[in-house]
Protein backbone atom coordinates (compact mmCIF):
# COMPACT_ATOMS: atom_id res chain seq x y z
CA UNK A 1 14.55 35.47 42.45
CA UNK A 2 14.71 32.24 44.41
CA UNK A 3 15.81 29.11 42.98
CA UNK A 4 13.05 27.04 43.62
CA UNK A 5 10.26 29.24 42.86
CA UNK A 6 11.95 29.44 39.37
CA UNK A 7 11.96 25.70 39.07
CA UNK A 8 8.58 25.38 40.39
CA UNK A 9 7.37 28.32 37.70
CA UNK A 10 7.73 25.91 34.80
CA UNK A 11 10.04 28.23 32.79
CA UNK A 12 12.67 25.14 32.46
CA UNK A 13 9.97 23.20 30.84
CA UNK A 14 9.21 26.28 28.88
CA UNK A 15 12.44 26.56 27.57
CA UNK A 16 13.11 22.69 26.66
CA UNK A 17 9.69 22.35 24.57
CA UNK A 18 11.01 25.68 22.74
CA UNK A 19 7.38 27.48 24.20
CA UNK A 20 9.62 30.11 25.95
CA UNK A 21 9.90 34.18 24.62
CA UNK A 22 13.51 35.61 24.31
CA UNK A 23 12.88 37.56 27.81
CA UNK A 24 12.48 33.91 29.13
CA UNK A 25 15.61 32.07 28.19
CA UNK A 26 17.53 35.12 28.99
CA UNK A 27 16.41 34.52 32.04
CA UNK A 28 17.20 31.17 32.03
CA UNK A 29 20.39 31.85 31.31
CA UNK A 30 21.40 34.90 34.22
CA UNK A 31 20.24 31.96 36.28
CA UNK A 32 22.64 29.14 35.20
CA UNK A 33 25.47 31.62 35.78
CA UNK A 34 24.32 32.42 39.22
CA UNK A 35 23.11 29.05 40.24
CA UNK A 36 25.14 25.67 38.75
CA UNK A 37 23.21 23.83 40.84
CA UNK A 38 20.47 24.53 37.62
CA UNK A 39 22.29 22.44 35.51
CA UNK A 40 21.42 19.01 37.19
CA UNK A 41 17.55 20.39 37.62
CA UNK A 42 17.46 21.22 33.67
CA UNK A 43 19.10 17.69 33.00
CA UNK A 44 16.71 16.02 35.17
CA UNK A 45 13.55 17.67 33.85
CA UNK A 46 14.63 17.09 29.99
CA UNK A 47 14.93 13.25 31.10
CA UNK A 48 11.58 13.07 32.02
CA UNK A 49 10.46 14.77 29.55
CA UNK A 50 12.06 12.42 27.14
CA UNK A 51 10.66 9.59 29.56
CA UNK A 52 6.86 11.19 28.44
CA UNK A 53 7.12 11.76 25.21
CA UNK A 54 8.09 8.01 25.09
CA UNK A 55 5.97 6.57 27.68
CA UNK A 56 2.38 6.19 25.06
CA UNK A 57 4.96 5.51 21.91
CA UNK A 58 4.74 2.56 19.55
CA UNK A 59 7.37 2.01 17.54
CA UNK A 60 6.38 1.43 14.34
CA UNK A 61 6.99 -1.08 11.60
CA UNK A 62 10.01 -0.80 9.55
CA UNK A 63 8.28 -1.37 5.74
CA UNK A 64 6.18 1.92 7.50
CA UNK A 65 9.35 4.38 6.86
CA UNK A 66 10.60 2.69 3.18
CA UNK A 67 6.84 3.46 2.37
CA UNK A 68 7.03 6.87 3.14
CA UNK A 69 10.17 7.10 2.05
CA UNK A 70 9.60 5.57 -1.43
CA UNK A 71 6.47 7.98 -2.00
CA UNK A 72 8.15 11.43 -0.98
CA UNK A 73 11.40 10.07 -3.04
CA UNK A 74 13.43 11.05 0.20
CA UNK A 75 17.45 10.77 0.46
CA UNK A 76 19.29 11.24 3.08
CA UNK A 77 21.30 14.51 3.66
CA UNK A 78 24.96 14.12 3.20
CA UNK A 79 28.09 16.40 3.36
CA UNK A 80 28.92 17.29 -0.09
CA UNK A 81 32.96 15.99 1.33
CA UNK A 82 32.34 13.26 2.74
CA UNK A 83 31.72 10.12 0.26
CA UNK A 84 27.67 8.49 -0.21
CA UNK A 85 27.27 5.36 1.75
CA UNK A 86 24.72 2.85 1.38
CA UNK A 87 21.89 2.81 3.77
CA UNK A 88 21.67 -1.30 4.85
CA UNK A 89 18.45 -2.47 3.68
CA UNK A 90 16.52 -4.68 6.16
CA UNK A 91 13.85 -7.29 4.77
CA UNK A 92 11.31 -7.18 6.79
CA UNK A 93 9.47 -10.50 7.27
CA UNK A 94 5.28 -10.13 8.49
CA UNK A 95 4.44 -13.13 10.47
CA UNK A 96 0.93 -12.42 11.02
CA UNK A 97 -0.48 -12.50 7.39
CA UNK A 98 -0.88 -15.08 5.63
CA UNK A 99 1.28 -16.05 2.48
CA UNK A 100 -0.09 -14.85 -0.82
CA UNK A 101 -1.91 -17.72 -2.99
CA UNK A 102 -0.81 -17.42 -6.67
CA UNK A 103 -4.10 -19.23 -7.79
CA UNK A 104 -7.73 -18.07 -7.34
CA UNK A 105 -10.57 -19.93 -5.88
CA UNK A 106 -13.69 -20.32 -7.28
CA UNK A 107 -16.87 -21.91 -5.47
CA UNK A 108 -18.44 -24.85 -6.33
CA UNK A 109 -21.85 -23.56 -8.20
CA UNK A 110 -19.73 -20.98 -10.40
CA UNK A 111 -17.75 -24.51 -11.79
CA UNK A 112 -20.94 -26.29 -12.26
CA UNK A 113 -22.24 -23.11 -13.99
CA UNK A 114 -19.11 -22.83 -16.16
CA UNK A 115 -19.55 -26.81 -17.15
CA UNK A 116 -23.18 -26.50 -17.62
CA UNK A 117 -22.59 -23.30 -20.54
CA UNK A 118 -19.50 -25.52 -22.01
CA UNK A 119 -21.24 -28.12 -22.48
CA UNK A 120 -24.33 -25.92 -23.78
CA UNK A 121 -22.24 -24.61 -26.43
CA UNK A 122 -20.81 -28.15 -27.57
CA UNK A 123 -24.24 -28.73 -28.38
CA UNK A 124 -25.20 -25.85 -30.18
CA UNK A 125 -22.10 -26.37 -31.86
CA UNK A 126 -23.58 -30.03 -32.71
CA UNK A 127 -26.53 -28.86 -33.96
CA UNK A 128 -25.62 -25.76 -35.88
CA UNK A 129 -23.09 -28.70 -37.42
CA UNK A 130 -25.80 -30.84 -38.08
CA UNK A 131 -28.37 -28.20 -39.74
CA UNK A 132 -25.87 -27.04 -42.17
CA UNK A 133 -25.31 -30.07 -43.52
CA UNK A 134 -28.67 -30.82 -43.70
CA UNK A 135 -29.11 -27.96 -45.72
CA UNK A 136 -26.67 -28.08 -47.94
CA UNK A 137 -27.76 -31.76 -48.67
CA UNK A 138 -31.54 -30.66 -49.50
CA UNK A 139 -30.13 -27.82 -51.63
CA UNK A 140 -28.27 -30.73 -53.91
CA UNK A 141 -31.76 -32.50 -53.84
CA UNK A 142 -33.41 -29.88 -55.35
CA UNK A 143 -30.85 -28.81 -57.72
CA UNK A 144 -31.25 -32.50 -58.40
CA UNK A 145 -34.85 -32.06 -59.19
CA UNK A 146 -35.29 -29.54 -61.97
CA UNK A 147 -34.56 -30.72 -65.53
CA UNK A 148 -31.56 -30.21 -66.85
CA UNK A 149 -32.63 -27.90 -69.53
CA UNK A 150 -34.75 -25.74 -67.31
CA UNK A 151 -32.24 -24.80 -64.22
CA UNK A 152 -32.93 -22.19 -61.69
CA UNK A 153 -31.10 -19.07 -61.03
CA UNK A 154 -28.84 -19.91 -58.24
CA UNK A 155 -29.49 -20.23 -55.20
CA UNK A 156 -26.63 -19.43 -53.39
CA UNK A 157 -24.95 -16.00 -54.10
């Protein structure tokens, strides 16, 4: 087989995205040993294909990966020998939004609304104030009233 119709057959890009059968990297590999030449073609082909696979990516926030991280409860993989180290932790600092407010606003008619009903219910208050006492002061009246020989069943329980 000639060297560049293999190269031009796609079976090196075949082999580096893992798409390739057994038959194919066998092939690949009968090749290397009869061409060396191979070695800087397969070198320069996984380059670019590193330099596609990158070309559209966005790298993406760092709070992205301790969020996914902190929902699958991930760890890192260590060798059971070797002794844990600490991953460095990174604050991560958002420019774009704003700062959190740690009060609430409220518009305008709700406070009127709000001070309109308090001061509704400082007058009910009043009056309900107000009506008890007089009632209490027209039930001494008539207690008042009735002789003091003939005095009605109570009225109050």
């Amino acid at each position: 087989m000639d060297l560049r119709t293999y190269i031009n057959s796609g079976a090196i890009e075949c082999c580096l995205l893992g798409l390739a059968t057994a038959d194919e990297e066998a092939v690949l590999d009968r090749m290397r040993h009869l061409h060396p030449e191979l070695e800087s073609e397969i070198s320069v082909v996984a380059y670019k294909l590193q330099q596609a696979s990158m070309a559209g990516g966005v790298t993406p926030p760092a709070e992205v990966w301790e969020t996914i991280s902190r929902k699958v409860k991930w760890e890192p993989r260590h060798n059971h020998r070797s002794k844990r180290r600490e991953l460095p932790r990174y604050t991560v600092i958002n420019l774009r939004e704003p700062p959190r407010r740690r009060y609430m606003q409220v518009n305008l008619w709700w406070r009127c609304v709000f001070v309109g009903l308090c001061m509704l219910l400082v007058v009910l208050l009043a009056v309900s104030i107000y009506f008890y006492n007089k009632y209490h002061q027209l039930e001494d009246k008539l207690l008042r009233s009735y002789p003091t020989t003939q005095q009605p069943p109570s009225l109050t329980k």
